[in-house]
C-alpha atoms as a PDB file:
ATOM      1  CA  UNK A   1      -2.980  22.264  24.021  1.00  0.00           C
ATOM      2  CA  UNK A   2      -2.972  18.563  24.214  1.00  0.00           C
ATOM      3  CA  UNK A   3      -2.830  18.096  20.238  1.00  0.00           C
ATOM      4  CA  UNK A   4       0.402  20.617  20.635  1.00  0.00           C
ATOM      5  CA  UNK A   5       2.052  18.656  23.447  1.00  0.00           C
ATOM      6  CA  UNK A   6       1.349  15.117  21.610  1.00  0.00           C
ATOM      7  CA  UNK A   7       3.316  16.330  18.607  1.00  0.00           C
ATOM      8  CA  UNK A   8       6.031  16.114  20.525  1.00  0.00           C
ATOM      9  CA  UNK A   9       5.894  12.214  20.290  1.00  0.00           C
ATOM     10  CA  UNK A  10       5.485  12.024  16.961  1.00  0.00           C
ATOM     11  CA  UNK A  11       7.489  10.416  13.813  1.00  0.00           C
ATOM     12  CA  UNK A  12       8.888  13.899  12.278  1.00  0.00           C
ATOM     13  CA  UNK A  13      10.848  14.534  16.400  1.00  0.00           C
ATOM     14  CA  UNK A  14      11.833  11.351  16.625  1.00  0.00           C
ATOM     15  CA  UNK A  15      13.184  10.805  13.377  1.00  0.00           C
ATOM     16  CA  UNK A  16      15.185  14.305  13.499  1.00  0.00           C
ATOM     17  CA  UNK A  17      16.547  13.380  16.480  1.00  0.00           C
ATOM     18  CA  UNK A  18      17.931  10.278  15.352  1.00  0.00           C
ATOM     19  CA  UNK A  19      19.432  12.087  12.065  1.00  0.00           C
ATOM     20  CA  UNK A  20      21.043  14.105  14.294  1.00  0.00           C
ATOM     21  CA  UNK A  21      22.514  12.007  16.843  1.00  0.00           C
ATOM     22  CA  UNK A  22      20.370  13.562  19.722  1.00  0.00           C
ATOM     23  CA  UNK A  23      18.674  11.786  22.932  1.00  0.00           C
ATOM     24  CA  UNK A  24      14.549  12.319  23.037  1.00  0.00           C
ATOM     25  CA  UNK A  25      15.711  13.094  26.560  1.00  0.00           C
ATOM     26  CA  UNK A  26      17.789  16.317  25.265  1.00  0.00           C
ATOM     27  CA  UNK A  27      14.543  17.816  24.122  1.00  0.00           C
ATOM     28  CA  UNK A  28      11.982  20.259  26.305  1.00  0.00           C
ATOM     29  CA  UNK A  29       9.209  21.658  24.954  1.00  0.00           C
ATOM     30  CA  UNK A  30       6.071  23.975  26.668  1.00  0.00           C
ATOM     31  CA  UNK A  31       3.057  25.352  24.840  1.00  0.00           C
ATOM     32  CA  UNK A  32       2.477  28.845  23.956  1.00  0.00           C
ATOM     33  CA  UNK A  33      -0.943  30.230  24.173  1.00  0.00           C
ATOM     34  CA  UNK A  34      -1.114  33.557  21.913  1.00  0.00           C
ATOM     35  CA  UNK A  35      -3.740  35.377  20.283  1.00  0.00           C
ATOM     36  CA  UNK A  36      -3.989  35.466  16.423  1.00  0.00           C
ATOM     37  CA  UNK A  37      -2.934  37.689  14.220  1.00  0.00           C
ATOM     38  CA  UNK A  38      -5.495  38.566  11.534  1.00  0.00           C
ATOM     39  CA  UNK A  39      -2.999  38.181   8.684  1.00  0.00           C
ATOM     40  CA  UNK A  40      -3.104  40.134   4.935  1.00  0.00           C
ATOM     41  CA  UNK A  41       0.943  38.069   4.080  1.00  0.00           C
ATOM     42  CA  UNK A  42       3.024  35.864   6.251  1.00  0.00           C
ATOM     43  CA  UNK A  43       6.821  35.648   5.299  1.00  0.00           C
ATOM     44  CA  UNK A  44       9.865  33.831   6.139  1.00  0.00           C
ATOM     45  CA  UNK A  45      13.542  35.450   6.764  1.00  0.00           C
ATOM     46  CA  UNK A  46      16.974  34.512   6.433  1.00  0.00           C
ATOM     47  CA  UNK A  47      19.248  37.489   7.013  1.00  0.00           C
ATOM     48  CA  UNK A  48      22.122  35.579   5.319  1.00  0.00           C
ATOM     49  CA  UNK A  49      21.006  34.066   2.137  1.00  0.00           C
ATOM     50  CA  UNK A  50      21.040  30.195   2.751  1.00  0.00           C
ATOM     51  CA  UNK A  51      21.635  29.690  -0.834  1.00  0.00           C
ATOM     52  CA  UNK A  52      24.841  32.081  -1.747  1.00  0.00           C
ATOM     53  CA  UNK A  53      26.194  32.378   2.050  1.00  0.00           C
ATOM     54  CA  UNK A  54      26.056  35.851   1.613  1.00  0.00           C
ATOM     55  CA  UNK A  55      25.776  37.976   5.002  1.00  0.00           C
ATOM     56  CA  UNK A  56      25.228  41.195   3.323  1.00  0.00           C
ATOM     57  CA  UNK A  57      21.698  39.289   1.575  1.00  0.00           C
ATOM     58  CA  UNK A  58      18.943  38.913   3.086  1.00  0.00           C
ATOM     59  CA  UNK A  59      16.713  36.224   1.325  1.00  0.00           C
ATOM     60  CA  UNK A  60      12.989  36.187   2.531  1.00  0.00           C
ATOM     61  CA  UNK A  61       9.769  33.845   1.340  1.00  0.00           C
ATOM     62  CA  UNK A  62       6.466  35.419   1.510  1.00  0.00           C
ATOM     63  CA  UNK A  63       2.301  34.253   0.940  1.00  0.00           C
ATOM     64  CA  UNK A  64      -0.744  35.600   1.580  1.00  0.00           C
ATOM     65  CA  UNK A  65      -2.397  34.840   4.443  1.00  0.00           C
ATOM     66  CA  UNK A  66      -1.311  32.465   7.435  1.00  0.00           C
ATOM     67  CA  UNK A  67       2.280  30.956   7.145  1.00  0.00           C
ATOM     68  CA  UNK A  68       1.004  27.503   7.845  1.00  0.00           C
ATOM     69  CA  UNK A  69       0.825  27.741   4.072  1.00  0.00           C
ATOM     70  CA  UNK A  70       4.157  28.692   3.540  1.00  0.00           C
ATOM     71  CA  UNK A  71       5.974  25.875   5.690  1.00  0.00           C
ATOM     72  CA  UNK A  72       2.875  23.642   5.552  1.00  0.00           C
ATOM     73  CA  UNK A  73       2.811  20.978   2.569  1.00  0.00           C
ATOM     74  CA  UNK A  74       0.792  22.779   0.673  1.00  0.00           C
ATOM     75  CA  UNK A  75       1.409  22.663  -3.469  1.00  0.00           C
ATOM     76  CA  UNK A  76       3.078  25.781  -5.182  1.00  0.00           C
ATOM     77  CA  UNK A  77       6.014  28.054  -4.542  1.00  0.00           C
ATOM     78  CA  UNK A  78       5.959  31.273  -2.155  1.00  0.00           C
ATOM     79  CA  UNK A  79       7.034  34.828  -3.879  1.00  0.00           C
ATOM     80  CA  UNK A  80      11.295  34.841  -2.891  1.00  0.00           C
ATOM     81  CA  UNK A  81      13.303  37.565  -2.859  1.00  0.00           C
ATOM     82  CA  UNK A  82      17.036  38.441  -1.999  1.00  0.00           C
ATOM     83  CA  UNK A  83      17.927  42.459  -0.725  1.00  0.00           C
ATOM     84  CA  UNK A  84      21.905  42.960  -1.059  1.00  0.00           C
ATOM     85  CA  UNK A  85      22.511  45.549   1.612  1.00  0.00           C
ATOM     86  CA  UNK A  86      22.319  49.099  -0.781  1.00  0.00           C
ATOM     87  CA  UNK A  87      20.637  47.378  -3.589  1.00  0.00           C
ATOM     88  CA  UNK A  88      16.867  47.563  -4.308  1.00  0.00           C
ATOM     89  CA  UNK A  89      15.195  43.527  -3.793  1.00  0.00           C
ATOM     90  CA  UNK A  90      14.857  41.389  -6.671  1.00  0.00           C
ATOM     91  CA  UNK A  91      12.732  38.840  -6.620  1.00  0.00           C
ATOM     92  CA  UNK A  92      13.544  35.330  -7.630  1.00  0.00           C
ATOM     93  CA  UNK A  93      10.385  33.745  -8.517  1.00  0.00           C
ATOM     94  CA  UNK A  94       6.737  34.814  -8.583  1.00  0.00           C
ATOM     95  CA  UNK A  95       4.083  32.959  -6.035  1.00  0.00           C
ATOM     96  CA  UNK A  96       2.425  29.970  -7.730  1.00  0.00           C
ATOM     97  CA  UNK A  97       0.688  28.626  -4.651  1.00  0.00           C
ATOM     98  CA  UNK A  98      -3.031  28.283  -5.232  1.00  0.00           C
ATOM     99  CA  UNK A  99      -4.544  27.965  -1.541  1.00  0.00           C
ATOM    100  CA  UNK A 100      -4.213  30.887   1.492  1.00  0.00           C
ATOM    101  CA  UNK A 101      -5.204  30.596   4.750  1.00  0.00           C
ATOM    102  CA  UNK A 102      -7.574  33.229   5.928  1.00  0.00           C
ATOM    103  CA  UNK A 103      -7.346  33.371  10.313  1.00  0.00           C
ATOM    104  CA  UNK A 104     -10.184  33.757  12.418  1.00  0.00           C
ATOM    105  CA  UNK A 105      -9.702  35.820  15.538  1.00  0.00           C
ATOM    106  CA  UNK A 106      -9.059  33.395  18.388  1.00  0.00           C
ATOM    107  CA  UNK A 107      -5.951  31.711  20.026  1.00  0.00           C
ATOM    108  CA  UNK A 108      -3.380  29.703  18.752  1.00  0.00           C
ATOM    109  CA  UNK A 109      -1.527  27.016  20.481  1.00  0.00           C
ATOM    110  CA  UNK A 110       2.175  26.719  19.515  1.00  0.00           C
ATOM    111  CA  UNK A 111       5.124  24.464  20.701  1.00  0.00           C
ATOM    112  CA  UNK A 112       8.125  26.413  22.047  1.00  0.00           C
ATOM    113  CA  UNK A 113      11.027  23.958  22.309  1.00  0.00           C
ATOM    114  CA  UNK A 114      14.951  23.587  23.001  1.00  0.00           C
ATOM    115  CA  UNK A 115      15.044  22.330  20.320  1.00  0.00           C
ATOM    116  CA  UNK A 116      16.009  25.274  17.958  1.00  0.00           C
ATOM    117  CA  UNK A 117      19.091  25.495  20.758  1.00  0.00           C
ATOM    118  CA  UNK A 118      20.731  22.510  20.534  1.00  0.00           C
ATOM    119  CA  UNK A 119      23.958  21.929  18.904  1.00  0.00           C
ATOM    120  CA  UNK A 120      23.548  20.177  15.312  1.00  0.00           C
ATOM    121  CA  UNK A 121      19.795  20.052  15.503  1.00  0.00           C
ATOM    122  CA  UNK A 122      16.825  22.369  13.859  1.00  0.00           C
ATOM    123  CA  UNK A 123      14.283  21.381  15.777  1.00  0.00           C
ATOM    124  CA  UNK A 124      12.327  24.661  14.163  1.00  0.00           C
ATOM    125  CA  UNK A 125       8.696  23.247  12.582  1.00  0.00           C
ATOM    126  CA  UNK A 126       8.695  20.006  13.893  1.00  0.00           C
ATOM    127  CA  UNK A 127       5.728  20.633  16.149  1.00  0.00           C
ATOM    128  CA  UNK A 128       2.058  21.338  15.637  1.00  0.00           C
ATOM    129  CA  UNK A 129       0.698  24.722  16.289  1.00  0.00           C
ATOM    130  CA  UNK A 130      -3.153  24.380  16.407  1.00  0.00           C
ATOM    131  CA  UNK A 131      -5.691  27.143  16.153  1.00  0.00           C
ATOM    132  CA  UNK A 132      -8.689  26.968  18.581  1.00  0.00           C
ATOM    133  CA  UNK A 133     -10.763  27.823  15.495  1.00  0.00           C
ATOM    134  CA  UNK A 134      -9.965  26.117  12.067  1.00  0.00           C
ATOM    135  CA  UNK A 135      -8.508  28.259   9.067  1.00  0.00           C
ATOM    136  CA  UNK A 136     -10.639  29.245   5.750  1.00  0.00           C
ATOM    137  CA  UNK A 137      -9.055  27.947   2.979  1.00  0.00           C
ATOM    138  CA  UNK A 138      -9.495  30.026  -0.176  1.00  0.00           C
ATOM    139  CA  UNK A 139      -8.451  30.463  -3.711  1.00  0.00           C
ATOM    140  CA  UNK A 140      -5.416  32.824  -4.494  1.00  0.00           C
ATOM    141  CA  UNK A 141      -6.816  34.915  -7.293  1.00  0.00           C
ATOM    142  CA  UNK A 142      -3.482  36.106  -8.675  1.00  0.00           C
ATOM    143  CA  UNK A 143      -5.053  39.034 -10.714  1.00  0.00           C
ATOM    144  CA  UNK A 144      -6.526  40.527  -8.049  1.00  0.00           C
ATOM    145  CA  UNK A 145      -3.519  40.032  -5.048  1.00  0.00           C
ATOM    146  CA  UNK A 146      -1.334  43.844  -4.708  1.00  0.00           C
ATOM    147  CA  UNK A 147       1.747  42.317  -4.288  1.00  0.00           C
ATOM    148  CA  UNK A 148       1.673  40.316  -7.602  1.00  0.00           C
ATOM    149  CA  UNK A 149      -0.006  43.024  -9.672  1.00  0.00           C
ATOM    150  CA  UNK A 150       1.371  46.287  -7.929  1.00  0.00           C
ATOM    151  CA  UNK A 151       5.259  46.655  -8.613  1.00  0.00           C
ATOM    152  CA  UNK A 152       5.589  49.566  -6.356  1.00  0.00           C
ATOM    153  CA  UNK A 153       4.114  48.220  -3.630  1.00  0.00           C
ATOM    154  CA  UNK A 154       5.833  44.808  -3.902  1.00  0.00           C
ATOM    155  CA  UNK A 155       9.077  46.601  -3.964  1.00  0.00           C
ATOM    156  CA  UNK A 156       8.201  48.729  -1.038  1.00  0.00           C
ATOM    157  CA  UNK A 157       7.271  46.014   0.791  1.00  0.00           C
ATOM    158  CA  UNK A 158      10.264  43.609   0.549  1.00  0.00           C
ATOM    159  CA  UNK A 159      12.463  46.300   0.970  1.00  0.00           C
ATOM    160  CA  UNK A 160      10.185  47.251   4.612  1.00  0.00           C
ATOM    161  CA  UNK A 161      11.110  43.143   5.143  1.00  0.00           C
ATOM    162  CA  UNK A 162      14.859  42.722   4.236  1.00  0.00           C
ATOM    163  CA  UNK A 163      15.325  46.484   6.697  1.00  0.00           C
ATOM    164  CA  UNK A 164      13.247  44.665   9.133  1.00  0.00           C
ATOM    165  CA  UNK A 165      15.249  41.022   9.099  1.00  0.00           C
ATOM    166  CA  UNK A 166      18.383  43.545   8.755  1.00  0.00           C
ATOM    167  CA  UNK A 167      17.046  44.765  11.925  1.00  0.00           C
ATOM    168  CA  UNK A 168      16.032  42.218  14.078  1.00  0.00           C
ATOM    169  CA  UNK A 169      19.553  40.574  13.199  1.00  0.00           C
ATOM    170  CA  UNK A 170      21.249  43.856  14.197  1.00  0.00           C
ATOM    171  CA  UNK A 171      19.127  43.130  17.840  1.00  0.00           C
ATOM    172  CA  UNK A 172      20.726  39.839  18.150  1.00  0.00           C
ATOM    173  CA  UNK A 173      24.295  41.123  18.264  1.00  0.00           C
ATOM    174  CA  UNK A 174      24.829  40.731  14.605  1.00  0.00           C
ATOM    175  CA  UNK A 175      24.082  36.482  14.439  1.00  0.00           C
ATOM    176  CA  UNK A 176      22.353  35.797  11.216  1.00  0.00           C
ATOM    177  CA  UNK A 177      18.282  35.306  11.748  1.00  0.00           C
ATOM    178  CA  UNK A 178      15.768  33.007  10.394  1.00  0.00           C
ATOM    179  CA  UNK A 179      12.998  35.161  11.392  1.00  0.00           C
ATOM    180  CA  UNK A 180       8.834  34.498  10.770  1.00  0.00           C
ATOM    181  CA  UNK A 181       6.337  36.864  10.844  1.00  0.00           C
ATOM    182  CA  UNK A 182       3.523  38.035   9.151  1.00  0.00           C
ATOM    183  CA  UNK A 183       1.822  41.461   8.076  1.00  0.00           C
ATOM    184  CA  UNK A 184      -1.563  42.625   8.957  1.00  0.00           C
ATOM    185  CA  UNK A 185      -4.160  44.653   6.308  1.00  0.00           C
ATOM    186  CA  UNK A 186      -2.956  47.653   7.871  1.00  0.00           C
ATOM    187  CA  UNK A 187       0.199  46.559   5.904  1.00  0.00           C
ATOM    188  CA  UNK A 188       1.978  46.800   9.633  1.00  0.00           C
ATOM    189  CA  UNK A 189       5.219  44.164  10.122  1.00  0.00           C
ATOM    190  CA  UNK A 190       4.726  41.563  13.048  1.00  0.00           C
ATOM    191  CA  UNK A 191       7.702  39.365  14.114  1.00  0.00           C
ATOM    192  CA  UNK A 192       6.384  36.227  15.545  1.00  0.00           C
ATOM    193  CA  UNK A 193       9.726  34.161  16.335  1.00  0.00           C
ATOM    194  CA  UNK A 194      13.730  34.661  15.653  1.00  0.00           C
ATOM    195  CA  UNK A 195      15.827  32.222  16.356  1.00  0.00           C
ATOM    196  CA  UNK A 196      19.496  31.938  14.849  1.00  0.00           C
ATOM    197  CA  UNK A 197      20.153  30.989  11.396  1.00  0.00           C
ATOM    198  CA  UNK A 198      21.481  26.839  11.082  1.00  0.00           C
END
């Protein structure tokens, strides 16, 4: 927890903060302990699609394994996709990241802030969320991963996403999500965090 809670005074807050206009003092944070997820994809939501504006497309990101690789700096794109409301998905470009992140079962430690709450800030990601036991990094092998080589299934599945972000908006009153979450081998949908769209 400590290596959570320092991240709070690190460069990425402070400079964010300063972008923004924001005091350091404006900002709370606490630490989450939860138990991890073994993971088969991890994907990102936005139930209006950042890109067109549209509120009747949901646009999602997806990887295998942990999402540390899919907002992490790691090298390569994640599969996207945008779901009109009615319309089957179509996805926009094809995963070329070359690294997943295989979870061990244990805990993970993860900031919870105000951050994500105050006005003119997205203070999403700019924390460290550390594992009690380290993640295997493997190879992607493209040829062999089901939602590159198995159409069916890849449609089924980001369809299951955009009705789930479709969903979890729906929960929220209607206010457009950015939603994270990841799905386990069971092929089962886990929400780990909503929080409204900026």
């Amino acid at each position: 927890t400590k290596q959570v809670w320092a991240s709070l005074f690190g460069l990425r807050p402070w400079v964010s903060l300063a972008k923004a206009g924001r005091s350091f003092h404006d900002l709370n944070m606490a630490v989450l302990v939860q138990e991890l997820l073994p993971v088969k994809y991890a994907f990102v939501l936005h139930t209006k699609n950042p890109f067109s504006g549209d509120p009747d497309e949901v646009y999602g990101e997806i990887v295998p394994g942990r999402g540390e690789t899919l907002v992490g700096n790691f090298p390569g794109r994640a599969l996207s996709f945008r779901a009109k409301k009615g319309q089957a998905p179509v996805v926009i470009a094809f995963l070329s990241k070359s690294t997943w992140l295989r979870t061990r079962e244990c805990l993970i430690f993860r900031s919870d802030s105000n951050g994500e709450d105050l006005e003119g800030f997205a203070g999403a990601g700019l924390f460290e969320s550390i594992c009690a036991k380290s993640d295997l990094p493997c190879v992607v092998r493209f040829h062999r991963l089901q939602m590159v080589i198995d159409k069916a299934y890849r449609q089924n599945l980001l369809q299951k996403l955009a009705d789930v972000g479709r969903s979890v908006e729906q929960a929220f009153g209607g206010t457009p999500q950015d939603i994270e979450g990841c799905i386990d081998p069971q092929d089962r949908i886990f929400i780990v965090q909503s929080r409204p769209q900026v």
